[in-house]
C-alpha atoms as a PDB file:
ATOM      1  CA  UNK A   1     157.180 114.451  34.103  1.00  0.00           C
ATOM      2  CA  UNK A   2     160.216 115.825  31.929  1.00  0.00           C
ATOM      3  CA  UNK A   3     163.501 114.047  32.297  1.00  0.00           C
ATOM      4  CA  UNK A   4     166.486 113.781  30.285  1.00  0.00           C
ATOM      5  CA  UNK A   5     169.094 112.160  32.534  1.00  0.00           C
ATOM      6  CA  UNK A   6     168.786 108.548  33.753  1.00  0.00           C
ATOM      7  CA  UNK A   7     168.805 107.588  37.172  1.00  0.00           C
ATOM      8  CA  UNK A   8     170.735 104.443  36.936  1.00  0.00           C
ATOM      9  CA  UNK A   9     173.639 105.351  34.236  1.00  0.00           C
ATOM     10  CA  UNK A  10     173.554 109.339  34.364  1.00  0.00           C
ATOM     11  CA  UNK A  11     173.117 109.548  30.507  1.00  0.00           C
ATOM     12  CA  UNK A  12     171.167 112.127  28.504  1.00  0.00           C
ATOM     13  CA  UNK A  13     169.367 109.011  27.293  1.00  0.00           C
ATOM     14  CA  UNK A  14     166.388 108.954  29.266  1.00  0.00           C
ATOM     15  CA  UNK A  15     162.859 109.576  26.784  1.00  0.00           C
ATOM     16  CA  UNK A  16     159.066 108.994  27.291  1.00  0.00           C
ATOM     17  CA  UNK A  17     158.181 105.640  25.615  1.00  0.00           C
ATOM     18  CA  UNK A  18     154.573 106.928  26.178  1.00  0.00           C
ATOM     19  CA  UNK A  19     152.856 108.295  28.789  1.00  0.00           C
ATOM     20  CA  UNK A  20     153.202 106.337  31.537  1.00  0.00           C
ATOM     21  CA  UNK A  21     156.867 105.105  30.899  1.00  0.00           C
ATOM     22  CA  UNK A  22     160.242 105.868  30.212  1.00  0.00           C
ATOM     23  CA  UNK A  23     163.368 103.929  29.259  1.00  0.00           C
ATOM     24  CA  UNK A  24     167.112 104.830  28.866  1.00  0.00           C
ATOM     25  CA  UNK A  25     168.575 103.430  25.384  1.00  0.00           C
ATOM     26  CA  UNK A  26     172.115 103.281  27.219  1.00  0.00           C
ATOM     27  CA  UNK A  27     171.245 101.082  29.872  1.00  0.00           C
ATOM     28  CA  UNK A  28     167.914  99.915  29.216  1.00  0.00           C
ATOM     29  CA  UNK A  29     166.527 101.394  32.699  1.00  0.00           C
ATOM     30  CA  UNK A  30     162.815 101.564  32.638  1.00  0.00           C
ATOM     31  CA  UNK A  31     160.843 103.594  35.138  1.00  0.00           C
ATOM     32  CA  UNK A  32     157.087 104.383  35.145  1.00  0.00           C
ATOM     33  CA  UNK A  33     155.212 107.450  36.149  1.00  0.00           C
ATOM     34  CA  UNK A  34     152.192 107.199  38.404  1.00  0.00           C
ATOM     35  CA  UNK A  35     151.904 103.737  39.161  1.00  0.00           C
ATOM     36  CA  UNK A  36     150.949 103.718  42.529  1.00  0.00           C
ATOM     37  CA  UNK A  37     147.327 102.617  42.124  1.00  0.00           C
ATOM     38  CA  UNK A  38     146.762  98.583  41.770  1.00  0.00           C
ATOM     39  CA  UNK A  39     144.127  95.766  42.526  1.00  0.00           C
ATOM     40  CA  UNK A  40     144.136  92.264  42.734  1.00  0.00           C
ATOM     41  CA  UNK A  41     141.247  89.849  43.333  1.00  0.00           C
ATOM     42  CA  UNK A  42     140.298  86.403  44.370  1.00  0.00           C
ATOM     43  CA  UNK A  43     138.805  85.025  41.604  1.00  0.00           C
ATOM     44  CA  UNK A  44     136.392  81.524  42.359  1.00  0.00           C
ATOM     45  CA  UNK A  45     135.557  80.193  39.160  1.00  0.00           C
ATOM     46  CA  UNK A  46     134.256  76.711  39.383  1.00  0.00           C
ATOM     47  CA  UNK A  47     134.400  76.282  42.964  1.00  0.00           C
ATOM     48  CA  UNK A  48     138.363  77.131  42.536  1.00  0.00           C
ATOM     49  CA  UNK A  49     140.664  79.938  43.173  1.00  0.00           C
ATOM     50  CA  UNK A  50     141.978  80.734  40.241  1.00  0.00           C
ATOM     51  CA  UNK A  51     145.973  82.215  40.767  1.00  0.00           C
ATOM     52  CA  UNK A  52     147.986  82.914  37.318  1.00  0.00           C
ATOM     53  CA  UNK A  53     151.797  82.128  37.140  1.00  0.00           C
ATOM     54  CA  UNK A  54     153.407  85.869  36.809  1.00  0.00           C
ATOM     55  CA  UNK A  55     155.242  85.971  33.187  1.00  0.00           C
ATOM     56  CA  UNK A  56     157.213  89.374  34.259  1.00  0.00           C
ATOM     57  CA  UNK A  57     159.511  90.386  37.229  1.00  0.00           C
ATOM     58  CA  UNK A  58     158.921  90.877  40.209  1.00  0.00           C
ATOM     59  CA  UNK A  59     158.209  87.271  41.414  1.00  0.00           C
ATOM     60  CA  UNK A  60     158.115  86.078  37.437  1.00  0.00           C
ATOM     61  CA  UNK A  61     157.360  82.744  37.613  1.00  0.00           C
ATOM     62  CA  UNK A  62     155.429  82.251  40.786  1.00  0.00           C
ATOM     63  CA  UNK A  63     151.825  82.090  41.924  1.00  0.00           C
ATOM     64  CA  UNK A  64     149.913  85.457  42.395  1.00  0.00           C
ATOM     65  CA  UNK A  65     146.222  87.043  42.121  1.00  0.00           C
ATOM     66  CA  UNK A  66     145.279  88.184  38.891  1.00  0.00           C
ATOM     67  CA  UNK A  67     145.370  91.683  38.775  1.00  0.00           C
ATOM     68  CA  UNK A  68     147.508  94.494  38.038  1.00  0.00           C
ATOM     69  CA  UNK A  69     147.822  98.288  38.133  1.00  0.00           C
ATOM     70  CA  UNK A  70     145.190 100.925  37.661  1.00  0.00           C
ATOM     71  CA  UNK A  71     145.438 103.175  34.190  1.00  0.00           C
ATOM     72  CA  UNK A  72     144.717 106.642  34.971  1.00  0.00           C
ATOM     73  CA  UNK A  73     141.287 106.648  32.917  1.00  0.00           C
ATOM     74  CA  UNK A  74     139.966 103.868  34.929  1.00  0.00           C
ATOM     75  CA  UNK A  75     138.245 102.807  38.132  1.00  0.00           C
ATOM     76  CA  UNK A  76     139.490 100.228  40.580  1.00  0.00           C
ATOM     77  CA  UNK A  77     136.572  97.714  39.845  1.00  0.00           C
ATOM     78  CA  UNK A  78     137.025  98.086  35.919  1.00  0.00           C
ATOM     79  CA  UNK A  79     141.011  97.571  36.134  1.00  0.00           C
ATOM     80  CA  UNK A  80     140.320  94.580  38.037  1.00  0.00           C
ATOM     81  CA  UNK A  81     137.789  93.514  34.759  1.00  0.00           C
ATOM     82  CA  UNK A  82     140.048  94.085  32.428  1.00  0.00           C
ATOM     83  CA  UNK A  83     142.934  92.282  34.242  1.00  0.00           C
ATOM     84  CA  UNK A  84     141.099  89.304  34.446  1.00  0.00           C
ATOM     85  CA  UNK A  85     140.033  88.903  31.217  1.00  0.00           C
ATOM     86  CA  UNK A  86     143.595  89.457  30.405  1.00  0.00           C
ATOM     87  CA  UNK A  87     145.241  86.905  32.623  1.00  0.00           C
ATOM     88  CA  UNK A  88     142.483  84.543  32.793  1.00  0.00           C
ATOM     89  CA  UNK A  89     140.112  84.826  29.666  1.00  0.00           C
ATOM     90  CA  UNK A  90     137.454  85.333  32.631  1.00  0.00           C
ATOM     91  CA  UNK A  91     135.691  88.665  32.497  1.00  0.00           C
ATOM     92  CA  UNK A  92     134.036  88.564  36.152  1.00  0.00           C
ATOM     93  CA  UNK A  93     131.272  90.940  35.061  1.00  0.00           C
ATOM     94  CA  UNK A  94     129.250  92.968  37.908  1.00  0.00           C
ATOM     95  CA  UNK A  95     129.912  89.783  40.495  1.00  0.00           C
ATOM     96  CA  UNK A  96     132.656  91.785  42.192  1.00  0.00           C
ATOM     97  CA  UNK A  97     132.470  91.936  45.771  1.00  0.00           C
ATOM     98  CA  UNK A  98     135.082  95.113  47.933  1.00  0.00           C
ATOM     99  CA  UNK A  99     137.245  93.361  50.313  1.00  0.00           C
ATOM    100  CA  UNK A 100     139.507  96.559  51.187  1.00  0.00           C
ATOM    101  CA  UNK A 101     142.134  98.741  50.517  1.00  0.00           C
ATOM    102  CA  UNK A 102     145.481  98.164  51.688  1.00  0.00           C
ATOM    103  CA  UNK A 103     149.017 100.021  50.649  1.00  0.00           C
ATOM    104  CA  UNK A 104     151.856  98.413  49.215  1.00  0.00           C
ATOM    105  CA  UNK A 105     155.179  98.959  48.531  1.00  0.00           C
ATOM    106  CA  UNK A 106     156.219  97.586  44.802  1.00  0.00           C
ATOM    107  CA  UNK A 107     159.792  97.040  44.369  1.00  0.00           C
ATOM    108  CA  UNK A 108     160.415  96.574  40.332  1.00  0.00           C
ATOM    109  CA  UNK A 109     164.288  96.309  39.154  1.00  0.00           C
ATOM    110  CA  UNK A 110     166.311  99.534  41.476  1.00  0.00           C
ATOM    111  CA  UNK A 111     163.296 101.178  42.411  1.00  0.00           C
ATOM    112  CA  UNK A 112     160.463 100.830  44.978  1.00  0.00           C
ATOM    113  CA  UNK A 113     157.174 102.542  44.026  1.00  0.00           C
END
């Protein structure tokens, strides 16, 4: 994706941060590029559900599923590893069990991926 022009302020301020994101310097407008792909799991650890408080917007401070979105050189069961381990310190291993596949709309700041 090549932009130049932000979406939110119309400046020629808009540049790739890396890959996967860009942010306008003017207005501080971040948007990311193909972030449609995310899991999330129920994660029994103890004979408890484990939920993690979310640290960033959307929903920042409230209850969720660990999990997260899907980098482009990963599967769905090794994203869902490595958020884990992230948000937990628990790496779940090969005990993952598919539930299903559902869509979702993500709303983060002015836009809804």
């Amino acid at each position: 994706m090549t932009a130049h022009f932000c979406p939110q302020c119309g400046q020629q301020t808009f540049t790739s941060q890396d890959n996967n994101r860009y942010q306008c310097s003017h207005c501080q407008f971040e948007m990311f590029r193909n972030v449609a792909a995310a899991v999330g799991g129920i994660l029994v650890y103890q004979q408890h559900v484990l939920l993690v408080k979310r640290s960033k917007a959307p929903a920042a401070g409230e209850w969720d599923l660990p999990g997260g979105f899907v980098n482009p050189d990963e599967s769905a069961e090794q994203a869902l590893r490595r958020e884990c381990l992230e948000e937990t310190g628990i790496n779940p291993g090969e005990s993952l069990q598919y539930l299903g596949a559902w869509p979702n709309q993500y709303p983060y700041k002015t836009l809804v991926y």
